[in-house]
Protein backbone atom coordinates (compact mmCIF):
# COMPACT_ATOMS: atom_id res chain seq x y z
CA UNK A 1 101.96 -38.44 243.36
CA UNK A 2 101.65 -37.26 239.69
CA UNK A 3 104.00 -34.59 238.32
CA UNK A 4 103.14 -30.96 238.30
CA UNK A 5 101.81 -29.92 234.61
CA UNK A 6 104.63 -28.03 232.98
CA UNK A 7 103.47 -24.51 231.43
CA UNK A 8 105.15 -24.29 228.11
CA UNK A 9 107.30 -21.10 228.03
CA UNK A 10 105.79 -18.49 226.03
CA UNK A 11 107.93 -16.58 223.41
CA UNK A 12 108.75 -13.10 225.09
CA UNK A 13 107.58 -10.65 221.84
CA UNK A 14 106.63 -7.43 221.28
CA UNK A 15 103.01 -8.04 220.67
CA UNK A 16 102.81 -9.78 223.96
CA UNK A 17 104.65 -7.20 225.78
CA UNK A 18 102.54 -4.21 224.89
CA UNK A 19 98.87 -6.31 223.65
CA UNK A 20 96.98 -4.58 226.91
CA UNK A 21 99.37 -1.82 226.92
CA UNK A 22 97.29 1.54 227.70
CA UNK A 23 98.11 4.42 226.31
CA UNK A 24 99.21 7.80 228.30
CA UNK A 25 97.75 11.51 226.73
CA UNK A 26 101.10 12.42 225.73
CA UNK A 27 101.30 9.05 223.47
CA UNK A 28 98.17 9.39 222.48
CA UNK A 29 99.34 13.17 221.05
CA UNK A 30 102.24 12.03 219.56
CA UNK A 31 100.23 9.67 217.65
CA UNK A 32 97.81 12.21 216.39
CA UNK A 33 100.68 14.60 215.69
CA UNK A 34 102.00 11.80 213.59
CA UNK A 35 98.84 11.73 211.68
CA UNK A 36 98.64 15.38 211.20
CA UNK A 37 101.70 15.61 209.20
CA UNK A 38 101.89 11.39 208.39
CA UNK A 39 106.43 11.60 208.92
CA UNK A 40 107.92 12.98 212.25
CA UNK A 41 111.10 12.98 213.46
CA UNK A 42 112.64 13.05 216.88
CA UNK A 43 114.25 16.65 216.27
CA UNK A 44 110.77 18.08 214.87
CA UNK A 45 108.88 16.29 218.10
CA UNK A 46 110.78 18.26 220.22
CA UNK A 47 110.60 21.73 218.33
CA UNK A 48 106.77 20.95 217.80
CA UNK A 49 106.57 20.19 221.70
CA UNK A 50 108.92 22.69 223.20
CA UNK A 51 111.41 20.51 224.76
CA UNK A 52 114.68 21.55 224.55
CA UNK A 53 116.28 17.83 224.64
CA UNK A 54 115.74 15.92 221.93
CA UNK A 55 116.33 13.03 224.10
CA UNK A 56 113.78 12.98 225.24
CA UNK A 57 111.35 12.92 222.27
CA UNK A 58 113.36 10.08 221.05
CA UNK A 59 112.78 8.29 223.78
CA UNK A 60 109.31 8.92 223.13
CA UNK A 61 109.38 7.99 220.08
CA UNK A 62 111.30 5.10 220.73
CA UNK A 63 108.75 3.41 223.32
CA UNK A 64 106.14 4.12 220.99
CA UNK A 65 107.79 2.27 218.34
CA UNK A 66 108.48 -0.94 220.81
CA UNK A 67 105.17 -1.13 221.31
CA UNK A 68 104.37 -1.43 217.70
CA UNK A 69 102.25 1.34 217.40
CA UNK A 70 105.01 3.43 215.22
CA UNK A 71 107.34 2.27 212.22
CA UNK A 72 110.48 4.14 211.12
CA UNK A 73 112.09 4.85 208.11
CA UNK A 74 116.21 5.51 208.43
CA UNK A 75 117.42 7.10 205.49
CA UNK A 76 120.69 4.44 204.01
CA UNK A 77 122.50 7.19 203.12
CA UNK A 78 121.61 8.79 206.37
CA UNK A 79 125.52 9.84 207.21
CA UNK A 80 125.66 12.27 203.56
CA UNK A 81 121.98 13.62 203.96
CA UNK A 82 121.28 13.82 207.64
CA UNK A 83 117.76 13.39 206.90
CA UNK A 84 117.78 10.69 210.49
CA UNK A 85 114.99 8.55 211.33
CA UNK A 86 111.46 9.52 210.50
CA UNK A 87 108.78 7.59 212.07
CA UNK A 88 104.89 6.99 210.65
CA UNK A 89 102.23 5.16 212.22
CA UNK A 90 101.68 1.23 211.91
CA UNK A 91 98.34 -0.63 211.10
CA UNK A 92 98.16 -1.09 214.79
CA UNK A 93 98.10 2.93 215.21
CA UNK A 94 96.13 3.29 212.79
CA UNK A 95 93.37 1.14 213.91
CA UNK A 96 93.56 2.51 217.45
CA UNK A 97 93.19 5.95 216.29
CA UNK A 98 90.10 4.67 214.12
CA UNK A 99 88.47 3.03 216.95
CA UNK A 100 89.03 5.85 219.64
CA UNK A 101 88.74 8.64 217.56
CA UNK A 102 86.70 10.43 214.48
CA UNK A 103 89.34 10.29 211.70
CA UNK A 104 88.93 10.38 207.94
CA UNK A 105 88.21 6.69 207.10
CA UNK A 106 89.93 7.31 203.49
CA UNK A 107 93.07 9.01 205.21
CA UNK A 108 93.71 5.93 207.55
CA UNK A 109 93.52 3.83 204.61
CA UNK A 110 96.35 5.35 202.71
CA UNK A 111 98.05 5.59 205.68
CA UNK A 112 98.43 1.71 205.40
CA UNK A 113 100.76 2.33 202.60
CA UNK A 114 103.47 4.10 204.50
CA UNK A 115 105.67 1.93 204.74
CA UNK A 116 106.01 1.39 201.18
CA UNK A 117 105.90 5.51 200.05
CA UNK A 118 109.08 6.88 198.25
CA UNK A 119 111.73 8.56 199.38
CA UNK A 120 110.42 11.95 197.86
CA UNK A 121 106.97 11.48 199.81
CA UNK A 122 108.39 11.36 203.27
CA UNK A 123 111.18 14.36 202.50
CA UNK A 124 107.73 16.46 201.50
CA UNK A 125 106.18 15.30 204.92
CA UNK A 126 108.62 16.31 206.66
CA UNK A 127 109.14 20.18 204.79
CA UNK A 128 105.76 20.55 205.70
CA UNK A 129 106.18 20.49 209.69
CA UNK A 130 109.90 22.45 208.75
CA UNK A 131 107.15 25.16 207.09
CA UNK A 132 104.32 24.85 209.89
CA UNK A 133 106.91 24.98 212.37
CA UNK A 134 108.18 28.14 210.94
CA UNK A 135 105.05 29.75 210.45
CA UNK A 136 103.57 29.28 214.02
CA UNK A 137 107.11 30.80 214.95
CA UNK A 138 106.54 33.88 213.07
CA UNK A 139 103.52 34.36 213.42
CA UNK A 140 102.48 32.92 216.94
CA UNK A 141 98.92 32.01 218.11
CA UNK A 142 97.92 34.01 215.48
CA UNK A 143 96.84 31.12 212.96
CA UNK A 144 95.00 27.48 213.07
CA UNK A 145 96.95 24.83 211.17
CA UNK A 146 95.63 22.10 209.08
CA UNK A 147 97.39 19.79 206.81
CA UNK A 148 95.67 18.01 203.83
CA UNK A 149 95.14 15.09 206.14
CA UNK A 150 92.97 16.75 208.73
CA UNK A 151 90.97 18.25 205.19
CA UNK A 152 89.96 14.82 204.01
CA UNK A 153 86.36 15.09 204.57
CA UNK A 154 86.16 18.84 203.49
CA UNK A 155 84.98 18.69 199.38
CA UNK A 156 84.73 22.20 199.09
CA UNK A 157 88.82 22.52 199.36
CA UNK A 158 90.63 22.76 195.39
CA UNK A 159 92.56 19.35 194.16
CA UNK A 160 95.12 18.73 195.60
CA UNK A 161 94.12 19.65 198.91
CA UNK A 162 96.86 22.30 200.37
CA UNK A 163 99.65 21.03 202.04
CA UNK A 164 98.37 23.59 204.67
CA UNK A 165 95.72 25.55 205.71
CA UNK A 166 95.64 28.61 207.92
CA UNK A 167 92.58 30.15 209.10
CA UNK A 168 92.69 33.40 211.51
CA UNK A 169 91.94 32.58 214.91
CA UNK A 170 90.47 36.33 215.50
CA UNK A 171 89.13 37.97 212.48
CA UNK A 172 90.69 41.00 210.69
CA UNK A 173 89.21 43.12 207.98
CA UNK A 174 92.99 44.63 207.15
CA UNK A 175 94.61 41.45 206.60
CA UNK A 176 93.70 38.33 204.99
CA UNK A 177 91.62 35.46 207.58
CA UNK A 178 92.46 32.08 205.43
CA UNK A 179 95.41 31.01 203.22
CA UNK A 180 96.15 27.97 201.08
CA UNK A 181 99.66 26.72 201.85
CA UNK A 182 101.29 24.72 198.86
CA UNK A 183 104.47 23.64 199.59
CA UNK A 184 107.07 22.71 196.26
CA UNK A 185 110.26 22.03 197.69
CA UNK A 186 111.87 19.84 194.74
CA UNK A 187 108.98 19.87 192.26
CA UNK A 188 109.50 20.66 188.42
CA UNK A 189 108.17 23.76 187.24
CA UNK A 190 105.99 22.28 184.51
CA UNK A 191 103.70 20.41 187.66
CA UNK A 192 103.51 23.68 189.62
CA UNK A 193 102.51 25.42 186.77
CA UNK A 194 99.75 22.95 185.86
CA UNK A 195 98.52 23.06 189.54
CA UNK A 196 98.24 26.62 189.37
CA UNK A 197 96.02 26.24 186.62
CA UNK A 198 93.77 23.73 187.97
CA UNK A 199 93.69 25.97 191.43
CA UNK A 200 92.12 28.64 188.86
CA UNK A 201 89.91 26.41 187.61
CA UNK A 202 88.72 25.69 191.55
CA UNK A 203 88.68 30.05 192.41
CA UNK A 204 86.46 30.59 188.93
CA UNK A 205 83.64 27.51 189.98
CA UNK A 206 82.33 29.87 193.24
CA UNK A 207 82.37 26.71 195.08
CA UNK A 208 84.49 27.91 197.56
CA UNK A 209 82.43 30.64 198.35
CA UNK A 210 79.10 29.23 197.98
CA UNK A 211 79.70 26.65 200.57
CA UNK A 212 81.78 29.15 203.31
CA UNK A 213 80.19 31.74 202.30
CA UNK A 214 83.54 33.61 202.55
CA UNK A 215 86.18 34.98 199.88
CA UNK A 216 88.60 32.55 198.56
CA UNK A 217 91.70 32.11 200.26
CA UNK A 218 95.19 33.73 199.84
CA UNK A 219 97.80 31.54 198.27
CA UNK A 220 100.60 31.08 199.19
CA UNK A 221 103.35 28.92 197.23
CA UNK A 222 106.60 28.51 198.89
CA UNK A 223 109.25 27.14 196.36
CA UNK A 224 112.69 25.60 197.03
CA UNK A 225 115.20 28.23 196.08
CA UNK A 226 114.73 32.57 195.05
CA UNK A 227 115.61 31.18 191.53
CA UNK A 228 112.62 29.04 191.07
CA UNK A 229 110.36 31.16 193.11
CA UNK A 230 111.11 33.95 190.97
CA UNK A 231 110.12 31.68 187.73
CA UNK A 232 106.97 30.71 189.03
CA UNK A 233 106.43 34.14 190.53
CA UNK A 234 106.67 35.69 186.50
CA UNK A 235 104.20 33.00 185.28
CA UNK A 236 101.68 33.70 187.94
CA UNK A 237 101.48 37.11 187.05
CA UNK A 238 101.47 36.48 183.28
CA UNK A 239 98.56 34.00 184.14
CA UNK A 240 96.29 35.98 186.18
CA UNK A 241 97.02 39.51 183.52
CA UNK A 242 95.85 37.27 180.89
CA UNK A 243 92.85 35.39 183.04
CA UNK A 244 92.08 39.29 183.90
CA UNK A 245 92.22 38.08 187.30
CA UNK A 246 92.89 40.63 190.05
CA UNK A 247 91.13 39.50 193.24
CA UNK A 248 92.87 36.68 193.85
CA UNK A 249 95.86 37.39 196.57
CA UNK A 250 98.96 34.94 195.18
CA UNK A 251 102.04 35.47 197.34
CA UNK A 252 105.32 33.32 196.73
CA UNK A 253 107.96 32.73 199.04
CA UNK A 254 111.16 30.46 199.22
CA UNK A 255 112.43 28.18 202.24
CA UNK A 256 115.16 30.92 203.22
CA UNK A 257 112.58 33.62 203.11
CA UNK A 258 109.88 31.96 204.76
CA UNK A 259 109.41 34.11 208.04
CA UNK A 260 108.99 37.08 206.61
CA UNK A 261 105.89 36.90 204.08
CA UNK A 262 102.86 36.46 206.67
């Protein structure tokens, strides 16, 4: 009688563990949450979500992660800045989300550089859910929020694309429908103040509203402290006087005084 064939044990990995793996709705949201805003974290999952354990979302998170469909990024100096562990989406996300879904082609491909981004470029993806988080506080169900990701295929937006933009949901003719959200939380002055210049340039070309056929968009510049807002707030106004440009809403704000200016 001839011995048995012996199956050679297979390596228990993570790509074997999760390869026909199928993916729940809430995953699936937590995934395209992750490309709205490119850097999440467990604390902003939950906030973003509603739960009121963070557990939980970490958990989430965490499974998400196993399966290879999320990377994470812990800070090394993560006991002195508390910034935690922020997690993007891995080549494997990315080319889920491609096949299943309509996202910008040119967005998933820069996504394949986040693991490599700077330090700066992650703390700025994260400000921007603190900011959208805020807003949609403040000012619930009263706006639709899109980051610069979800604007890839839109040309008729200024360069840079805003970090976010908020459109209206119902129309009013008392208050402004559409803002441009830029977001400088640790920028030098001298780049704000050439951005501001080159967002000119974009409100003086009418492409804006030759293509919407609406009036350009408020915008709104939130800056990292009163002392720099109130900098960029002087130069602004010197800018426009001398541009003779008075029907363009600019409002500035500051992360401490964020609630209060929509």
């Amino acid at each position: 009688m001839s011995k048995p064939r012996l199956i050679p044990k297979t390596k228990l990995t993570t790509t074997n563990l999760t390869r026909h793996y199928q993916l729940n709705s809430k995953q699936i949201h937590i995934l395209k949450m992750t490309y709205k805003f490119r850097f999440i974290t467990a604390p902003l999952l939950a906030q973003y979500k509603g739960w009121t354990n963070t557990r939980s979302s970490l958990r989430r998170l965490e499974n998400l992660y196993v399966q290879g469909y999320l990377g994470k990024y812990l800070n090394k100096n993560e006991l002195f800045q508390n910034k935690g562990t922020r997690y993007y989406l891995t080549p494997k996300a990315l080319i889920y989300l491609r096949d299943n879904f309509r996202f910008n082609e040119s967005i998933l491909h820069a996504m394949y550089k986040n693991k490599s981004v700077g330090e700066a470029f992650i703390d700025h993806s994260i400000a921007i859910i603190r900011v959208y988080l805020s807003l949609r506080s403040s000012n619930p169900d009263v706006f639709k929020s899109f980051t610069a990701n979800e604007l890839g295929g839109y040309d008729f937006f200024p360069t840079p694309k805003p970090d976010l933009y908020l459109l209206r949901k119902k129309s009013s003719k008392a208050k402004t429908n559409e803002y441009l959200v830029y977001i400088f939380n640790d920028v030098q002055l001298f780049i704000i103040r050439k951005q501001f210049t080159k967002l000119l340039e974009h409100f003086d070309s009418g492409d804006w509203e030759a293509e919407t056929g609406n009036p350009y968009p408020a915008i709104l510049y939130i800056l990292k402290d009163s002392s720099a807002e109130k900098r960029i707030r002087n130069y602004i106004n010197t800018k426009l006087d001398w541009a003779g440009i008075d029907d363009l809403k600019v409002l500035t704000t500051n992360m401490k005084e964020l609630l209060v200016i929509i």
